[in-house]
C-alpha atoms as a PDB file:
ATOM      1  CA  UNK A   1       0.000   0.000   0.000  1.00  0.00           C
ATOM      2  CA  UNK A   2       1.560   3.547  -0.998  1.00  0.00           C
ATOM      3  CA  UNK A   3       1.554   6.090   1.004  1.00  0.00           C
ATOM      4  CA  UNK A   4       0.199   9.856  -0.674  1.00  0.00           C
ATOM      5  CA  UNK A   5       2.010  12.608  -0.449  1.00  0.00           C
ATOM      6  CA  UNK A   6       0.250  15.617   1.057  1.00  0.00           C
ATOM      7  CA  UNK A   7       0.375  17.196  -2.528  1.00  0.00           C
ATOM      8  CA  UNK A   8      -2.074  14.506  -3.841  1.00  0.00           C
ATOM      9  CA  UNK A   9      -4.143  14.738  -0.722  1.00  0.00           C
ATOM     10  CA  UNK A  10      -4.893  18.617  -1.641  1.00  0.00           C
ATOM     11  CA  UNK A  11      -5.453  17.825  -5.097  1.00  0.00           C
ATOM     12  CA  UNK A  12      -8.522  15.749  -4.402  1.00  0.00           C
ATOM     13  CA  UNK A  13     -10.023  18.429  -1.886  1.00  0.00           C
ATOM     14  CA  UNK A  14      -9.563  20.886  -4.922  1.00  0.00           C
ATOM     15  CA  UNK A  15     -11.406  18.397  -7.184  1.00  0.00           C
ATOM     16  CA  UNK A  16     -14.218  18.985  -4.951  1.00  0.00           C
ATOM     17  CA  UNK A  17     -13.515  14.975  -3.375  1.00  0.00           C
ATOM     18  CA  UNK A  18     -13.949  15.520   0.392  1.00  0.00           C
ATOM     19  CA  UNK A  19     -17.515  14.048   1.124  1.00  0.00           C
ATOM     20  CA  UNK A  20     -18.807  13.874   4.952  1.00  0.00           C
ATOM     21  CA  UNK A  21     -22.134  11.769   5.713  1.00  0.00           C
ATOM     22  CA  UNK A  22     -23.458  12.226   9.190  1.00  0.00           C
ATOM     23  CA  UNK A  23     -25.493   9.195   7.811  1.00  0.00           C
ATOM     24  CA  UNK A  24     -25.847   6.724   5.178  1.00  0.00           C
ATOM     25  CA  UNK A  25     -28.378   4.538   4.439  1.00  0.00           C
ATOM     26  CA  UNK A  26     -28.100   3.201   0.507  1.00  0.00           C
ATOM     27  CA  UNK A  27     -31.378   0.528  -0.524  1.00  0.00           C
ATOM     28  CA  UNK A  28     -31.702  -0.608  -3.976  1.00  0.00           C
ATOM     29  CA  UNK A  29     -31.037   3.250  -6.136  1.00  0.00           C
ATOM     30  CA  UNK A  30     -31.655   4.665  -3.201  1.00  0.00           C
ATOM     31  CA  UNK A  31     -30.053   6.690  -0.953  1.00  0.00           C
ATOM     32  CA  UNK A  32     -30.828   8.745   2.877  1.00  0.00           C
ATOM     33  CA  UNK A  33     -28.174  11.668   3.671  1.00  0.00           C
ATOM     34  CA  UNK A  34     -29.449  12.288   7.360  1.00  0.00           C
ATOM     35  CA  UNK A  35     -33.061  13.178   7.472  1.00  0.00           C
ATOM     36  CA  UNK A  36     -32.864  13.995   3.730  1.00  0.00           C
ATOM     37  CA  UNK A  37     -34.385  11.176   1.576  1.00  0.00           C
ATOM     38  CA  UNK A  38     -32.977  11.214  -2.239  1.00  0.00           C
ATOM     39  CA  UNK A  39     -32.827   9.016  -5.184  1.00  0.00           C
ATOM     40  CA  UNK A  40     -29.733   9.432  -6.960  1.00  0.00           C
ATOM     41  CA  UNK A  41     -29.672   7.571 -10.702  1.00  0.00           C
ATOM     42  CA  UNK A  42     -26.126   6.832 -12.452  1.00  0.00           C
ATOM     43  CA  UNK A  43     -26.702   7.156 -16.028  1.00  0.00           C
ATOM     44  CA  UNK A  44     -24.020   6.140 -19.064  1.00  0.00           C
ATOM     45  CA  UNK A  45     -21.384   8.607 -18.799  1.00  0.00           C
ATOM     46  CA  UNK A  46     -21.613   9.407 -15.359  1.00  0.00           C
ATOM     47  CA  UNK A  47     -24.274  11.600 -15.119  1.00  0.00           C
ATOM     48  CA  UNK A  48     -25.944  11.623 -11.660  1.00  0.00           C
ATOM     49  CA  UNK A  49     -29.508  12.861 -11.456  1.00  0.00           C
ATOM     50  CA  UNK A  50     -30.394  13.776  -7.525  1.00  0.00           C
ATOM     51  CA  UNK A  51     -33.887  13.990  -6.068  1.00  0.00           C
ATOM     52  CA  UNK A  52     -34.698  14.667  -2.990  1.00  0.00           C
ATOM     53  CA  UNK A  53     -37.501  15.001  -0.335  1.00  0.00           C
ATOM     54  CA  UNK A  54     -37.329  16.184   3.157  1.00  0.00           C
ATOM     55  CA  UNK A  55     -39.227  14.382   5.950  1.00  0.00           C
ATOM     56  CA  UNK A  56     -40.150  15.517   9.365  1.00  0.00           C
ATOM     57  CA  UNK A  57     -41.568  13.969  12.179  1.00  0.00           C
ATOM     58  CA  UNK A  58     -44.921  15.601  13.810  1.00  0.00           C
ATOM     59  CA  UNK A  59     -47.090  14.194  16.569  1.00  0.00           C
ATOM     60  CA  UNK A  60     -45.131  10.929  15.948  1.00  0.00           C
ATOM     61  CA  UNK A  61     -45.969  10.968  12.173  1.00  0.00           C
ATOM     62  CA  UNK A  62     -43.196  10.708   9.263  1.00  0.00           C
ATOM     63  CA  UNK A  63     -44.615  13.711   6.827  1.00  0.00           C
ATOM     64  CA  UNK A  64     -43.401  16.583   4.892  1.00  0.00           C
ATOM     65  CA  UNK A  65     -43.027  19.956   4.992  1.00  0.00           C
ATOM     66  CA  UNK A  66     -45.421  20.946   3.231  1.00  0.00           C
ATOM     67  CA  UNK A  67     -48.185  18.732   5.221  1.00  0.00           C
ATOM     68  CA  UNK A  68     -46.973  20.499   8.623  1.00  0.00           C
ATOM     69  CA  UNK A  69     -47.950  23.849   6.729  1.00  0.00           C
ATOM     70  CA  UNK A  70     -51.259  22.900   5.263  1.00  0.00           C
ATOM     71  CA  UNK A  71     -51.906  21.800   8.987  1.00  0.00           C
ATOM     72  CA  UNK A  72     -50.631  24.989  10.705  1.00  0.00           C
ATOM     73  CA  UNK A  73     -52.751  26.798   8.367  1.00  0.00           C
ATOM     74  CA  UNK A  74     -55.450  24.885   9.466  1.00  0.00           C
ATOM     75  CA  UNK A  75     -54.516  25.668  13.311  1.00  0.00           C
ATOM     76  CA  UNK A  76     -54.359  29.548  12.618  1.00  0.00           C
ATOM     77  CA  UNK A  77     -57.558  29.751  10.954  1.00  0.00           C
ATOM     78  CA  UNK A  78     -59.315  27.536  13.766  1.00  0.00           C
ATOM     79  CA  UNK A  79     -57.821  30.195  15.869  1.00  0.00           C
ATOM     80  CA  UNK A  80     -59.299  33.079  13.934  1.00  0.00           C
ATOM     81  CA  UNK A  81     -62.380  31.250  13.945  1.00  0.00           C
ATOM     82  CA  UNK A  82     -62.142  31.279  18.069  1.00  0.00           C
ATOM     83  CA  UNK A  83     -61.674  35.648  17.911  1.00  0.00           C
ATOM     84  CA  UNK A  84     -64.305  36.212  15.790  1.00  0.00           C
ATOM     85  CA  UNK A  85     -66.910  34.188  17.768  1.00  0.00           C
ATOM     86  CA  UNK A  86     -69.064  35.674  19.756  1.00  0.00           C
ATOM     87  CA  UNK A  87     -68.071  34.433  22.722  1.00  0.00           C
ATOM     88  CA  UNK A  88     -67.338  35.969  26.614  1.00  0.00           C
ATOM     89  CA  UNK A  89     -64.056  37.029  27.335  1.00  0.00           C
ATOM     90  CA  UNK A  90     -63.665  33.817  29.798  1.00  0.00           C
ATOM     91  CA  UNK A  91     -64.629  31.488  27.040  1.00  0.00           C
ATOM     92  CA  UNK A  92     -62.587  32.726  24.363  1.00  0.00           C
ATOM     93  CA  UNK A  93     -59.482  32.531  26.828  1.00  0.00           C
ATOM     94  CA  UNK A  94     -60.641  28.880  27.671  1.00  0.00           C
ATOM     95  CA  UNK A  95     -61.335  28.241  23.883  1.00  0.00           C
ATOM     96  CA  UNK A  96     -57.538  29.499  22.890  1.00  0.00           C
ATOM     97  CA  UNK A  97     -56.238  27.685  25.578  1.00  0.00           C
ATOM     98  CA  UNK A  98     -57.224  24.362  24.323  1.00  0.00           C
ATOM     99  CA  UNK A  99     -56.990  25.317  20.815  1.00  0.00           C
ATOM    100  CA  UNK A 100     -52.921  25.458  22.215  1.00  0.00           C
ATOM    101  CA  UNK A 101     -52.998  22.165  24.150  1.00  0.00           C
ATOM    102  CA  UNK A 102     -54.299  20.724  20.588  1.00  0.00           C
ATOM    103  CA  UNK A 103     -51.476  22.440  18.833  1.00  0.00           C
ATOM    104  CA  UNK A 104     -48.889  21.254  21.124  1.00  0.00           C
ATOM    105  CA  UNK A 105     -50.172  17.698  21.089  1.00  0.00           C
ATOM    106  CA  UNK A 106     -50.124  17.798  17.157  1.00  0.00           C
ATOM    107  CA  UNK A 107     -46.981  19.298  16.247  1.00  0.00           C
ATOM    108  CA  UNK A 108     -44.827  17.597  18.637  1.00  0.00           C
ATOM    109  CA  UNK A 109     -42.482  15.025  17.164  1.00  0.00           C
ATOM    110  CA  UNK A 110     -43.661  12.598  19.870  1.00  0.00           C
ATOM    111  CA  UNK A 111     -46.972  10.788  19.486  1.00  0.00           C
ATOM    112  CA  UNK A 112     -49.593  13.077  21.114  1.00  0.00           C
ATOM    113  CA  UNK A 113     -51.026  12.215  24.652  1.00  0.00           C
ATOM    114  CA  UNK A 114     -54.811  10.582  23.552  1.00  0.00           C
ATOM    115  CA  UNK A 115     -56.631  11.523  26.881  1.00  0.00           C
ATOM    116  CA  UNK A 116     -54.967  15.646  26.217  1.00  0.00           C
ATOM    117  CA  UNK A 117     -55.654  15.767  22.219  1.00  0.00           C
ATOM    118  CA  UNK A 118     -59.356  14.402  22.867  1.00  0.00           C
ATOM    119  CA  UNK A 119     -60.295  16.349  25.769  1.00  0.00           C
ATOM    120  CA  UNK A 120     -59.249  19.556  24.746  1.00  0.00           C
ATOM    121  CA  UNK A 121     -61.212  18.592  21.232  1.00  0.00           C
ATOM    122  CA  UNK A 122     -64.060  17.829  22.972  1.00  0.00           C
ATOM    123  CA  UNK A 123     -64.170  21.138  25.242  1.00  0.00           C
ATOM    124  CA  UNK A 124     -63.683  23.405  21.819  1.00  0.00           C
ATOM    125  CA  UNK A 125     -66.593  21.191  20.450  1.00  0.00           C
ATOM    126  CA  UNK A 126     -69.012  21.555  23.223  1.00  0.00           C
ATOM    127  CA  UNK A 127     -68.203  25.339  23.578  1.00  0.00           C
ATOM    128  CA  UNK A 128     -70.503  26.428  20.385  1.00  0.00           C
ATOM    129  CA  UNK A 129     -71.354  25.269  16.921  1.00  0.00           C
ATOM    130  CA  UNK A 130     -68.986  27.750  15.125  1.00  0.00           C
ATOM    131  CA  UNK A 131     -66.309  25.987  17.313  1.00  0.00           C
ATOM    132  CA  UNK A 132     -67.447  22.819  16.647  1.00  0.00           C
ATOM    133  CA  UNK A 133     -67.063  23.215  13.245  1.00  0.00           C
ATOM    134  CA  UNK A 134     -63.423  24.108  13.531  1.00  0.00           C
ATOM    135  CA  UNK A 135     -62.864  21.447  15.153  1.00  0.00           C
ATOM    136  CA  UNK A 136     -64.235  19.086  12.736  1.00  0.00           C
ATOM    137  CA  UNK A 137     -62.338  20.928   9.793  1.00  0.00           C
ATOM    138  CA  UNK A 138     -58.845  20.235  11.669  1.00  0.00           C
ATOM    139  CA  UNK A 139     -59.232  16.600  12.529  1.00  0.00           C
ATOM    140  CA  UNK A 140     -60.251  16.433   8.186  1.00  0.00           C
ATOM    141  CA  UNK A 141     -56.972  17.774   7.736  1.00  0.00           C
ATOM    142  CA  UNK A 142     -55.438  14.936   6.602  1.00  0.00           C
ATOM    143  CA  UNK A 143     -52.092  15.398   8.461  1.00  0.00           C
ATOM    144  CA  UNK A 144     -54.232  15.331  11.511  1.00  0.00           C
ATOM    145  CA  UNK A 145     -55.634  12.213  10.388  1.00  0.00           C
ATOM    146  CA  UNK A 146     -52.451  10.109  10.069  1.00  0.00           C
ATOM    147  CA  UNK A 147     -51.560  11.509  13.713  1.00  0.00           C
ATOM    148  CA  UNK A 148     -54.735  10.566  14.767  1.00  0.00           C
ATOM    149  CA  UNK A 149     -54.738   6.615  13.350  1.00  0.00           C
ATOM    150  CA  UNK A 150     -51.209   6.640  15.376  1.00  0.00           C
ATOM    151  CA  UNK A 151     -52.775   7.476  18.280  1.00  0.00           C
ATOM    152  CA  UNK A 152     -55.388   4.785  18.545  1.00  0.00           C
ATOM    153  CA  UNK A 153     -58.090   4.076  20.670  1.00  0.00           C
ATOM    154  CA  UNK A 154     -60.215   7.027  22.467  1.00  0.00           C
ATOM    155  CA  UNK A 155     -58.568   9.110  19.745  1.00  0.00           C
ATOM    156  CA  UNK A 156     -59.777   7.196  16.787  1.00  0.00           C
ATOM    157  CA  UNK A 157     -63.347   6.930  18.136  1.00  0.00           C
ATOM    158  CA  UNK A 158     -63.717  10.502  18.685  1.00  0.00           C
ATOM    159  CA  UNK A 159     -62.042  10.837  15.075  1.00  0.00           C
ATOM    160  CA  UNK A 160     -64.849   8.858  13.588  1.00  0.00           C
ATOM    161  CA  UNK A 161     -67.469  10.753  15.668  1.00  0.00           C
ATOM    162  CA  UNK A 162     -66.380  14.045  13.797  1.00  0.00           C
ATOM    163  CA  UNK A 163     -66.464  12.384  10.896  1.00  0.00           C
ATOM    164  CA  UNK A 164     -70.016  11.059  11.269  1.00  0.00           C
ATOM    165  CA  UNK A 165     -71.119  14.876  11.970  1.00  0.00           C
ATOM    166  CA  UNK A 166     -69.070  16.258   9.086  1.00  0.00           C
ATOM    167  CA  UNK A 167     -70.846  13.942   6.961  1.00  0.00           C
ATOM    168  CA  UNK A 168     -74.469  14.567   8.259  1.00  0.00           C
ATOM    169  CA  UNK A 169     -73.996  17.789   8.172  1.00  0.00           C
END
């Protein structure tokens, strides 16, 4: 085995050679730099074509980026919906307060607590029909949905509940 010289060592790091992986995963043509999923193709010639998707974890869910938006979009207007009600200035504070615990439970990367996520979607439901209503358009956001399914149990009944009201009516 030769030894290289430090003048060959600098050539390849001025080539553009030096690669670091935090982590590498490679399956069949494809490949997973750290978080970041991509499909790289080697073509005739050399050519590499890269792809790539990033995934997140929310509320114990694998999704994307754009999935967490749609949802957070979902979560601000839910919380518009909760100002422009015409509720008491107690019940709008209680109202945004669960509206919170539901964000928390949803958007954190562990899977949310069942007995917090339903309770606090009950409360918002029971407070008025204009709330109620929000609360069935955020558990049809289909984000919600997955996070829901990985939830189980209590959560999944009171899923199906919504859904049986959103389809009535």
């Amino acid at each position: 085995m030769s030894r290289r010289s430090k003048y060959e060592e600098n050539e390849d790091e001025e080539r553009g050679m030096n690669i670091e992986f935090e982590s590498l995963s490679v399956n069949t043509g494809h490949v997973i730099f750290a978080g970041r999923d991509a499909s790289v193709t080697v073509q005739t010639g050399g050519d590499v074509a890269q792809h790539g998707t990033q995934t997140i974890t929310v509320g114990g869910v694998e999704t994307t980026p754009e999935a967490l938006e749609k949802m957070l979009i979902a979560i601000r207007q839910f919380d518009q919906t909760i100002e422009e009600a015409s509720l008491d200035e107690d019940t709008t504070e209680a109202a945004l307060d669960d509206l919170q615990r539901l964000e928390k439970q949803l958007t954190s990367t562990k899977k949310p607590n069942a007995r917090i996520l339903v309770n606090a979607a009950k409360s918002l439901f029971r407070i008025s029909p204009m709330l109620a209503s929000g609360v069935i358009a955020l558990f049809g956001e289909p984000l919600v949905a997955q996070i829901v399914a990985g939830v189980g149990g209590v959560a999944i009944q009171f899923y199906n509940t919504l859904m049986q009201k959103k389809s009535k009516g």
